[in-house]
PDB file of N, CA and C in Angstrom:
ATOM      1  N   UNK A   1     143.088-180.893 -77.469  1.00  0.00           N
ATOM      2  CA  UNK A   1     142.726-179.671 -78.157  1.00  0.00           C
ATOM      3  C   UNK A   1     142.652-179.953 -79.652  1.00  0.00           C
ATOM      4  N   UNK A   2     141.548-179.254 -80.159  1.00  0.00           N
ATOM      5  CA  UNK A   2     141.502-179.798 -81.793  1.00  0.00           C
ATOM      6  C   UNK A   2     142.115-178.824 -82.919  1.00  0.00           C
ATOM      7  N   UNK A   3     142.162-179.161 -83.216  1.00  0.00           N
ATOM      8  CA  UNK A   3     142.937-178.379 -84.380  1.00  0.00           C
ATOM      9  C   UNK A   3     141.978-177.591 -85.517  1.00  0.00           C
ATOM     10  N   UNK A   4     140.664-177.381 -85.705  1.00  0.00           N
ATOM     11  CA  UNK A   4     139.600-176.718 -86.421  1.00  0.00           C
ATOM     12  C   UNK A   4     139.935-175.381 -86.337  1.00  0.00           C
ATOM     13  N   UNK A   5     139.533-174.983 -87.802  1.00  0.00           N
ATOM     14  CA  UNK A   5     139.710-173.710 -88.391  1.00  0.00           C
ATOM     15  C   UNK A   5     138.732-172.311 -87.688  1.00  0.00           C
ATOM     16  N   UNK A   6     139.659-171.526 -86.965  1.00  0.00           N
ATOM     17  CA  UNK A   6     138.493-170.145 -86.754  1.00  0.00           C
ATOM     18  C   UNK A   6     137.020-170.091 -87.155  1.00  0.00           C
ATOM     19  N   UNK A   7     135.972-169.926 -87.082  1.00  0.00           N
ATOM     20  CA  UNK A   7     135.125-169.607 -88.224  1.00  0.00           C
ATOM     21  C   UNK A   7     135.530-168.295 -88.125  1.00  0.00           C
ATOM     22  N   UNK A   8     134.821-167.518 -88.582  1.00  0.00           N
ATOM     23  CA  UNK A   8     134.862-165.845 -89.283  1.00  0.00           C
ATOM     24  C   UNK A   8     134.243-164.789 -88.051  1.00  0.00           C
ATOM     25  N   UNK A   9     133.242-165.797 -87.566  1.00  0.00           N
ATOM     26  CA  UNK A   9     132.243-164.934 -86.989  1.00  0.00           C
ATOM     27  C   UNK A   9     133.161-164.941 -85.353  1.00  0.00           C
ATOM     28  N   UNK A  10     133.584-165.930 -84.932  1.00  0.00           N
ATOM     29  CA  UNK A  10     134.682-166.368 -83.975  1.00  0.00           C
ATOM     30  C   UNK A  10     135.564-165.277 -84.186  1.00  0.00           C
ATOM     31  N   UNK A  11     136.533-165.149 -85.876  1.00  0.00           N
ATOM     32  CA  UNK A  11     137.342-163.942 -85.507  1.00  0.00           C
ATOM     33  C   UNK A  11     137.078-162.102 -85.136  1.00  0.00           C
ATOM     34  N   UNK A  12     135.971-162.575 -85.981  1.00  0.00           N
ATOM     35  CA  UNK A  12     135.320-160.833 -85.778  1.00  0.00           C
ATOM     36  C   UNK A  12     134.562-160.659 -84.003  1.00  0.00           C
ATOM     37  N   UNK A  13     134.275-161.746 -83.851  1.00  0.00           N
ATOM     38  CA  UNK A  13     133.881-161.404 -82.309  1.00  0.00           C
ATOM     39  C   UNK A  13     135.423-160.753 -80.986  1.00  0.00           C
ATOM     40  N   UNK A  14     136.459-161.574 -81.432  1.00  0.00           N
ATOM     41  CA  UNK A  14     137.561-161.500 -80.833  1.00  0.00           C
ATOM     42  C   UNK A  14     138.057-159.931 -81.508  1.00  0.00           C
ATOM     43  N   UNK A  15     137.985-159.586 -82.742  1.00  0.00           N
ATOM     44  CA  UNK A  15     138.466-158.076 -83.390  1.00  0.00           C
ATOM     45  C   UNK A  15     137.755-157.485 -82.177  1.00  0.00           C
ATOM     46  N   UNK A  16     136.498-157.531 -82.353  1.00  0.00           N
ATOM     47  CA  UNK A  16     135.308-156.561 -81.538  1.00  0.00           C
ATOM     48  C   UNK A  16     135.964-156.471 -79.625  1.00  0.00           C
ATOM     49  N   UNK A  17     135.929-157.245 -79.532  1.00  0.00           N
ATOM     50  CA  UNK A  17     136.369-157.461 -77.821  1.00  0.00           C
ATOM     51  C   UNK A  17     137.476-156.818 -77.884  1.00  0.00           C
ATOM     52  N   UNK A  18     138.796-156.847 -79.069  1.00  0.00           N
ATOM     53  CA  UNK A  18     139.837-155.678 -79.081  1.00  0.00           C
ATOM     54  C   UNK A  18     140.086-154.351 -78.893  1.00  0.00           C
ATOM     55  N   UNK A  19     138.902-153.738 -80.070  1.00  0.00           N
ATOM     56  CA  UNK A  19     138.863-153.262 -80.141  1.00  0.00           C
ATOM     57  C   UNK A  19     138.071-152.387 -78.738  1.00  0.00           C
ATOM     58  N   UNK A  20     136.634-153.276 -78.281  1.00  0.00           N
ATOM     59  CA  UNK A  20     136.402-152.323 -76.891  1.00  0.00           C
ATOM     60  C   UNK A  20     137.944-152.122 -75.823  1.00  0.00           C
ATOM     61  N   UNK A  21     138.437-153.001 -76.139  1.00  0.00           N
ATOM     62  CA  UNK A  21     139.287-153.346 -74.686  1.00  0.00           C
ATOM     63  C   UNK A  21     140.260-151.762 -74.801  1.00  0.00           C
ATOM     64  N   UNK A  22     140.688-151.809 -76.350  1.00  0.00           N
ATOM     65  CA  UNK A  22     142.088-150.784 -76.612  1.00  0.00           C
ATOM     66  C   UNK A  22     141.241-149.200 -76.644  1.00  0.00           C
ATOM     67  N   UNK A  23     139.868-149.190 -76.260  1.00  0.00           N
ATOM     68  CA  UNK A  23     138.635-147.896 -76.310  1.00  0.00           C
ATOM     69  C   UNK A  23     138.684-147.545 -74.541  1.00  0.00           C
ATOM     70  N   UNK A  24     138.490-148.749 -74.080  1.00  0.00           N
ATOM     71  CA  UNK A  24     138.264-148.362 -72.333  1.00  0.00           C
ATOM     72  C   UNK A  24     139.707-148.418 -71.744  1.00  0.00           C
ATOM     73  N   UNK A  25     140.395-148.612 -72.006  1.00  0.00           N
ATOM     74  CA  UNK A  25     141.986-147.977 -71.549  1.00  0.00           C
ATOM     75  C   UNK A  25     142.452-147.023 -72.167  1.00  0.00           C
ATOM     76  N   UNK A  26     142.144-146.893 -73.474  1.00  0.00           N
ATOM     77  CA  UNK A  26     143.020-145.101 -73.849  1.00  0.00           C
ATOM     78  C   UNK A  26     141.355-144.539 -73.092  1.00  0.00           C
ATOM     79  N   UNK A  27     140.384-144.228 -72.979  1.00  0.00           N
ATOM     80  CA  UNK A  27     139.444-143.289 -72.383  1.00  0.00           C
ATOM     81  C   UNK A  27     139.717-143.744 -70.305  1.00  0.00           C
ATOM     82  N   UNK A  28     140.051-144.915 -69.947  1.00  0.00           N
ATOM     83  CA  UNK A  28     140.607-144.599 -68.625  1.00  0.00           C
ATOM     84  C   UNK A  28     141.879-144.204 -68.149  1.00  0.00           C
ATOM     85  N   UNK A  29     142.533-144.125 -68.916  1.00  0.00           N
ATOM     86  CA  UNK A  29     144.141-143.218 -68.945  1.00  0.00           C
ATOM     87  C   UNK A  29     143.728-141.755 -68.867  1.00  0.00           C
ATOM     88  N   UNK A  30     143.294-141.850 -69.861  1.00  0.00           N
ATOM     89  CA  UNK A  30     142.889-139.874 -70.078  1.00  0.00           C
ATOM     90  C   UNK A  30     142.166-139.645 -68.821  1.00  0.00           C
ATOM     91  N   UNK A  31     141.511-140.308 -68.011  1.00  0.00           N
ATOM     92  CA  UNK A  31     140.740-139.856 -66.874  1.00  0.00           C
ATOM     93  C   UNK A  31     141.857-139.629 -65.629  1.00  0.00           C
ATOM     94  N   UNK A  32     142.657-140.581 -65.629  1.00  0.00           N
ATOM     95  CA  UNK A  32     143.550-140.791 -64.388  1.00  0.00           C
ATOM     96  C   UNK A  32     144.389-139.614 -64.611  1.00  0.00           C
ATOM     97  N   UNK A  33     144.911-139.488 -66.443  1.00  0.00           N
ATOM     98  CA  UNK A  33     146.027-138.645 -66.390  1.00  0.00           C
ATOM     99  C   UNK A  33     145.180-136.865 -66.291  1.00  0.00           C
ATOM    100  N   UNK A  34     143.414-136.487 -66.426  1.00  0.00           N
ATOM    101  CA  UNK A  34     143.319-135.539 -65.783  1.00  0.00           C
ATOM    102  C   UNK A  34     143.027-134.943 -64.601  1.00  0.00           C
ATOM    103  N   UNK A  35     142.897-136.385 -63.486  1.00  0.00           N
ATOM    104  CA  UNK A  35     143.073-136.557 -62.121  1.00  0.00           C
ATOM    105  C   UNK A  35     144.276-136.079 -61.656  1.00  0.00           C
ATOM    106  N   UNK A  36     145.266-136.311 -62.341  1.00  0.00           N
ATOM    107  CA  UNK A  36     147.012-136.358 -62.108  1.00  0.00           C
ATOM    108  C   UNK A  36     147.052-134.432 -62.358  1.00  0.00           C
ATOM    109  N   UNK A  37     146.556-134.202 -63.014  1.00  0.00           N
ATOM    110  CA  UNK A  37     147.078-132.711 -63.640  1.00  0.00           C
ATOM    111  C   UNK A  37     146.080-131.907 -62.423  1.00  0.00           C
ATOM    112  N   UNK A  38     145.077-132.178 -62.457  1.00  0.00           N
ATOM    113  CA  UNK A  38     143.966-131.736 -61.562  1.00  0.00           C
ATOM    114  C   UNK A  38     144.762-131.349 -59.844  1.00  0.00           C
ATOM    115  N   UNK A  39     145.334-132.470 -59.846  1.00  0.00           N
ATOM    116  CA  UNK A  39     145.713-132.330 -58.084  1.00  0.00           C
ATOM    117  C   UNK A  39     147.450-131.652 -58.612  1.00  0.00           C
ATOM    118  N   UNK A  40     147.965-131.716 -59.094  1.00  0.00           N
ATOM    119  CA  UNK A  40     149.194-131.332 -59.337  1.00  0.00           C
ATOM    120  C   UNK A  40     148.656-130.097 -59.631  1.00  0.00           C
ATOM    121  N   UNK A  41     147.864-129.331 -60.188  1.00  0.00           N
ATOM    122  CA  UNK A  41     147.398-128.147 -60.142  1.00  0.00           C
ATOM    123  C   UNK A  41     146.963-127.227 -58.992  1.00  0.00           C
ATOM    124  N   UNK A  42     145.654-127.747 -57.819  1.00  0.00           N
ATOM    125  CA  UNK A  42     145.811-127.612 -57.017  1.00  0.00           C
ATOM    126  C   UNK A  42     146.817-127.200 -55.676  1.00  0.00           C
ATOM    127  N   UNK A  43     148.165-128.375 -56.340  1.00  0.00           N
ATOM    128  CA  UNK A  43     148.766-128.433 -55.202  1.00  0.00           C
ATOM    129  C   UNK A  43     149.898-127.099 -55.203  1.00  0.00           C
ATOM    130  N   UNK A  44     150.233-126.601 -56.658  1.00  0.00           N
ATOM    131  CA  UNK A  44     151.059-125.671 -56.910  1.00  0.00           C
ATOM    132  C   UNK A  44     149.990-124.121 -56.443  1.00  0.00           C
ATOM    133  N   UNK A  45     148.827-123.935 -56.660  1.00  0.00           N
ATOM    134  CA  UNK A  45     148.241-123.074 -56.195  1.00  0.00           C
ATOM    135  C   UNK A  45     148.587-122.697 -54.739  1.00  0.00           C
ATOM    136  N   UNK A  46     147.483-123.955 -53.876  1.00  0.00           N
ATOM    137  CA  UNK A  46     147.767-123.529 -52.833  1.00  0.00           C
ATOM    138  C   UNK A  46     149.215-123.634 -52.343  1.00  0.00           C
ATOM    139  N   UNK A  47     150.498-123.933 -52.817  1.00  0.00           N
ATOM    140  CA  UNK A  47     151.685-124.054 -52.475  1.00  0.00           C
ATOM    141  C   UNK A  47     152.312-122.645 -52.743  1.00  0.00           C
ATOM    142  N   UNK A  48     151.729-121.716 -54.172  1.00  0.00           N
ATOM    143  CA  UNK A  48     152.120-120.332 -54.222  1.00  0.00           C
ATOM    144  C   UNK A  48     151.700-119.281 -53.033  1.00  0.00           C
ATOM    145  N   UNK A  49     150.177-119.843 -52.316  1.00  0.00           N
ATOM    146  CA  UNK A  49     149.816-118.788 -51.332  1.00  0.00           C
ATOM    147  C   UNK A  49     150.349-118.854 -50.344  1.00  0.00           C
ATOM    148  N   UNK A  50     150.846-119.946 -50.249  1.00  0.00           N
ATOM    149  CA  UNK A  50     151.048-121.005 -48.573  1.00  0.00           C
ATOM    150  C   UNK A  50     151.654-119.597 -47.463  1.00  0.00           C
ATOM    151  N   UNK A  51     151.860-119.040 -46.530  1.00  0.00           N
ATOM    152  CA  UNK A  51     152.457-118.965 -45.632  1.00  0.00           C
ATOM    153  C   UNK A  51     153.634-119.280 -44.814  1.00  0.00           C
ATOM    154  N   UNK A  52     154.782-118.784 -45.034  1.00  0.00           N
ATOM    155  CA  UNK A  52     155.852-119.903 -44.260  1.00  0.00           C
ATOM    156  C   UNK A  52     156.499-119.127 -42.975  1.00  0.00           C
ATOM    157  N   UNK A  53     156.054-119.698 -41.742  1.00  0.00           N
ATOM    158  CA  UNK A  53     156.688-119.423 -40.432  1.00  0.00           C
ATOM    159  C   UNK A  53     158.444-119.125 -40.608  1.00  0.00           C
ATOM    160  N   UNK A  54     158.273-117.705 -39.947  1.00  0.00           N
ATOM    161  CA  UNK A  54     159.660-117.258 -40.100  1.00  0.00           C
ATOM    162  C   UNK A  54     160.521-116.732 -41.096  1.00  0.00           C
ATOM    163  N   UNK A  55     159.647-116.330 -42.530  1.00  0.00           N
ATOM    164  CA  UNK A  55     159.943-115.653 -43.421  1.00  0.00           C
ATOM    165  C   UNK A  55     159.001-114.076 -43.330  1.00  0.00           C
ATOM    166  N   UNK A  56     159.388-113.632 -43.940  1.00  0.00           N
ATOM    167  CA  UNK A  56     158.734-112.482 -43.817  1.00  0.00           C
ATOM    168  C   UNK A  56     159.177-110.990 -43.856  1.00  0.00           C
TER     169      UNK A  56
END
C-alpha cells in the first residue's frame, strides 16, 4: 500500500458519498418510523371498537 497524498478531488468525492449516505437514512428512518405510527394507529382504533365476548 502506498503512502500518496489524497488528491482534493478524491476527498470531495468521498464528502459527497457522505453526505448522500447520511440523506438516504435520515429520509428512510422517517419512512419506517411513519409506517410504525401508521399501524400503531390503526391498531388502537380498531382495538377501541373491538367487541369482547362476554362483556356487556
Amino acid at each position: 500500500m502506498t503512502s500518496t497524498p489524497r488528491s482534493p478531488l478524491r476527498r470531495f468525492e468521498r464528502w459527497l458519498v457522505g453526505i448522500f449516505m447520511a440523506t438516504l437514512v435520515f429520509v428512510l428512518e422517517r419512512l419506517v418510523m411513519r409506517q410504525i405510527r401508521k399501524k400503531e394507529a390503526a391498531r388502537d382504533t380498531s382495538t377501541a371498537g373491538a367487541v369482547t365476548v362476554g362483556e356487556g
